[in-house]
Protein backbone atom coordinates (compact mmCIF):
# COMPACT_ATOMS: atom_id res chain seq x y z
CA UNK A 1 -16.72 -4.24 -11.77
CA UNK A 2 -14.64 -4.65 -8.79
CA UNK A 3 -12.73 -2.26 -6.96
CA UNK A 4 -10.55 -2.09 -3.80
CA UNK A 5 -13.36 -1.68 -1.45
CA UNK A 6 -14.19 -5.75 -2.33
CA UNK A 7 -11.72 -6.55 -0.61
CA UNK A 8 -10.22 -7.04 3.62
CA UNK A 9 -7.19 -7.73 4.60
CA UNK A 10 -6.12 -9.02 8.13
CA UNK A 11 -4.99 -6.36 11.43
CA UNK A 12 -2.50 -7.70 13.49
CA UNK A 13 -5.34 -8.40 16.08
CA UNK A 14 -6.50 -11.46 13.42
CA UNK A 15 -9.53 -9.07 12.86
CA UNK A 16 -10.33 -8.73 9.50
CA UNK A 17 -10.38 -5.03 8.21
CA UNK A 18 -12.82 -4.02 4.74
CA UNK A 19 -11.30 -2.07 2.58
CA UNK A 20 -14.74 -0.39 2.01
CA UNK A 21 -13.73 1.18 4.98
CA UNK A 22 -11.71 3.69 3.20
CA UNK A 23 -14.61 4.73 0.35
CA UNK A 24 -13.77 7.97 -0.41
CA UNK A 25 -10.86 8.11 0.22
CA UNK A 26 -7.44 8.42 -2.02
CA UNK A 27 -5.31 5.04 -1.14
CA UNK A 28 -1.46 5.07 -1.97
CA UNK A 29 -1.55 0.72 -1.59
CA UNK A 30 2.51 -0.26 -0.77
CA UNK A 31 4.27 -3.72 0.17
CA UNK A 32 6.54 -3.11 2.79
CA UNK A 33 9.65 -4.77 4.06
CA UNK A 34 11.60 -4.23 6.99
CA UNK A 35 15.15 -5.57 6.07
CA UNK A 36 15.18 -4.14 2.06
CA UNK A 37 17.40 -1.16 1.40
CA UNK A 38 13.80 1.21 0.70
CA UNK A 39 13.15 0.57 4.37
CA UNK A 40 13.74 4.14 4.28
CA UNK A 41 10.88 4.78 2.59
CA UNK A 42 8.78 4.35 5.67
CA UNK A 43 9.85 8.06 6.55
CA UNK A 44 8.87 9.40 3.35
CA UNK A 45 6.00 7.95 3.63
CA UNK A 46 5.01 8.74 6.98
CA UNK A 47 5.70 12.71 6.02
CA UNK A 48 3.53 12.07 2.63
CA UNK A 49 0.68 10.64 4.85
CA UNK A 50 0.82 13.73 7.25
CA UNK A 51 0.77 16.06 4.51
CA UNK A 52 -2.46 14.58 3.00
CA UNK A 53 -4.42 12.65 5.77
CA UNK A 54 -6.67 15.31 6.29
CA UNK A 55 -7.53 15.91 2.98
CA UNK A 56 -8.95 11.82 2.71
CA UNK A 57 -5.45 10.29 2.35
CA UNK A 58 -4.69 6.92 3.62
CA UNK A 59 -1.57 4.43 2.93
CA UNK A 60 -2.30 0.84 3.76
CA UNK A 61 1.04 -1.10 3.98
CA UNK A 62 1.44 -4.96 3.33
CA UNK A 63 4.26 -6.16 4.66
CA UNK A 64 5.92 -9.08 2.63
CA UNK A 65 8.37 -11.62 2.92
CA UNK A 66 8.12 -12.50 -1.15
CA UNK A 67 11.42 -10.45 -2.08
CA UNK A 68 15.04 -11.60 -0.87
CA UNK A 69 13.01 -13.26 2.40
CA UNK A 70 13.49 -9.27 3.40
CA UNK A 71 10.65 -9.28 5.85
CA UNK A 72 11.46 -11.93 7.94
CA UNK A 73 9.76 -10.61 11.60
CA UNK A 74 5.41 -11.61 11.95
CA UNK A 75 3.03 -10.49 14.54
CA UNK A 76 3.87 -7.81 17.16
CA UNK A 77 7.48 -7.81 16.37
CA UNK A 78 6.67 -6.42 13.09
CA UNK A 79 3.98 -4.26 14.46
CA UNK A 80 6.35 -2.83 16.85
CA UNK A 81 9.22 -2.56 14.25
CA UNK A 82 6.83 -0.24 11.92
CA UNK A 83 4.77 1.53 14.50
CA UNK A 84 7.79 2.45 17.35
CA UNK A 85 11.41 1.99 14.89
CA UNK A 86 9.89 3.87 11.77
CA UNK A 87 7.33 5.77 13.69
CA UNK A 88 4.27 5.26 11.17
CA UNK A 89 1.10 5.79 12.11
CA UNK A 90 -0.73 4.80 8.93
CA UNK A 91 -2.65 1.36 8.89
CA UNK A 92 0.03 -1.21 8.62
CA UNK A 93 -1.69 -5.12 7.90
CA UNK A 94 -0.33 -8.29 8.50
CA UNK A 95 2.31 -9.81 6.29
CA UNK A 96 0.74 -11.37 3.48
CA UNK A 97 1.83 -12.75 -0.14
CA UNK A 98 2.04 -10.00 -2.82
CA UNK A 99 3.22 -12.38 -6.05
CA UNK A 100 3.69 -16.21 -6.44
CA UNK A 101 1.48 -18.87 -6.03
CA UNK A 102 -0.10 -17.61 -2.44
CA UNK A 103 -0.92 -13.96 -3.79
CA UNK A 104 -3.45 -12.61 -1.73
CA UNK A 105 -6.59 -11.77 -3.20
CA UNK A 106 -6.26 -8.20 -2.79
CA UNK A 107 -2.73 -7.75 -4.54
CA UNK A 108 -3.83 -10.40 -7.53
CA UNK A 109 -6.68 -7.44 -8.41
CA UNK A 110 -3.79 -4.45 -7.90
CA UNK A 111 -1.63 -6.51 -10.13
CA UNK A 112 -3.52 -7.20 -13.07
CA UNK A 113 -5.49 -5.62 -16.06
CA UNK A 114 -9.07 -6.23 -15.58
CA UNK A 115 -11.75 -5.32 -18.75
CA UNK A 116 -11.08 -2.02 -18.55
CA UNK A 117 -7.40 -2.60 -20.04
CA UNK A 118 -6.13 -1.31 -16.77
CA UNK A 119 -2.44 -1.05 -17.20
CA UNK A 120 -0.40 -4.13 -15.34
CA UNK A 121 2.13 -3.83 -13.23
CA UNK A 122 3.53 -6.70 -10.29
CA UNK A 123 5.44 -5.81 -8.19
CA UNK A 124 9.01 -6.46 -8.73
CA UNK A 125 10.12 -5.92 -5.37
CA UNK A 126 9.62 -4.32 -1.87
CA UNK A 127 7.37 -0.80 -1.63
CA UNK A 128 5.83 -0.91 -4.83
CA UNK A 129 3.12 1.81 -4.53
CA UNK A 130 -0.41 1.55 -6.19
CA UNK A 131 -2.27 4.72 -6.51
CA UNK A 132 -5.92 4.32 -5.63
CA UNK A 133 -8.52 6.87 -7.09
CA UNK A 134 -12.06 7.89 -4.70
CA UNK A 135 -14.31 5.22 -6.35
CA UNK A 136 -11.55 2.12 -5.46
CA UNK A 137 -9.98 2.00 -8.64
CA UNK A 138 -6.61 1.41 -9.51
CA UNK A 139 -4.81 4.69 -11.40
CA UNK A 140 -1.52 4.53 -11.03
CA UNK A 141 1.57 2.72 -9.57
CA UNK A 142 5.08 3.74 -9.02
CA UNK A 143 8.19 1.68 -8.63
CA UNK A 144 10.01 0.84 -5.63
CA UNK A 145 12.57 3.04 -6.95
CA UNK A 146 10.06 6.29 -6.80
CA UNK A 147 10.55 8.40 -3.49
CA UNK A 148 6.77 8.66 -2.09
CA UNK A 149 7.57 12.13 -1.78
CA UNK A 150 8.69 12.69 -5.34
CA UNK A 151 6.93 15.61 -6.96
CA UNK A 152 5.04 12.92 -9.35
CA UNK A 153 4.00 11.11 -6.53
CA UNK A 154 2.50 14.40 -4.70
CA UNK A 155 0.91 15.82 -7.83
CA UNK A 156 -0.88 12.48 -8.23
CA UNK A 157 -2.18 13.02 -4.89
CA UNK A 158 -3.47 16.32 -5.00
CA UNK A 159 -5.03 15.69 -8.07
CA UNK A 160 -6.87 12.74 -6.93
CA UNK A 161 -7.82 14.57 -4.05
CA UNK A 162 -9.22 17.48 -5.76
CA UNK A 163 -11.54 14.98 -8.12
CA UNK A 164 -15.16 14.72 -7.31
């Protein structure tokens, strides 16, 4: 059965980066956008990051252009605007297709149920979240709508965190 850790995605260096990386670890898995009106969300997640990331927390962000062309900027520009105008420090990947025909391999696994009966859920829009367990499994998503630091976002966490 797959899981997340089958997967890379690419750095802004062109490197590519294994999600096996981050085994162990609790993944909160969001597409990002710099010019959508949850740009804001980039805050909230950068305080839900620090909260956890020494506990085995990561976010990986996927910046995409699929939604009202909302992330128009590529390369260091977009680097720049996430690491110095939103002040993240959380792994931030190159922008990449998160629906449509050019779906990157990664987000066609987040978005669909596999033979476990995995519950489905696309991504409608900009910084939809995907809730990643310790063994790479999907176990939850929330809508772009859902402050990261909503209290059913943070119990999620902890409780993920706490698991064996």
């Amino acid at each position: 059965m797959k899981t997340v850790y089958d997967f890379g995605a690419l750095q802004f260096n062109g490197q590519e980066k294994s999600l096996a990386d981050y085994k162990g670890k609790v993944l909160l898995i969001v597409n990002t956008a710099s010019q959508c009106v949850f740009t804001r969300q980039f805050k909230s997640l950068e305080k839900l990051y620090q909260t956890y990331k020494n506990e085995g927390f990561e976010i990986l962000a996927f910046p995409s252009n699929n939604f009202g062309k909302q992330e128009p900027l590529t390369g260091y520009t977009l680097e720049t605007f996430c690491r110095i105008n939103q002040q993240v420090s959380f792994p931030i990947f190159k922008r990449s297709h998160v629906c449509g025909e050019y779906t990157s391999p990664l987000y066609r696994y987040l978005a669909h149920k596999d033979e476990n009966g995995r519950i489905e859920s696309k991504p409608l829009w900009n910084f939809h979240k995907y809730l990643i367990n310790k063994k790479g499994e999907v176990v939850d998503y929330f809508y772009p709508t859902t402050s990261p630091n909503a209290s059913k976002v943070k119990k999620r966490v902890e409780q993920l965190l706490s698991e064996e």
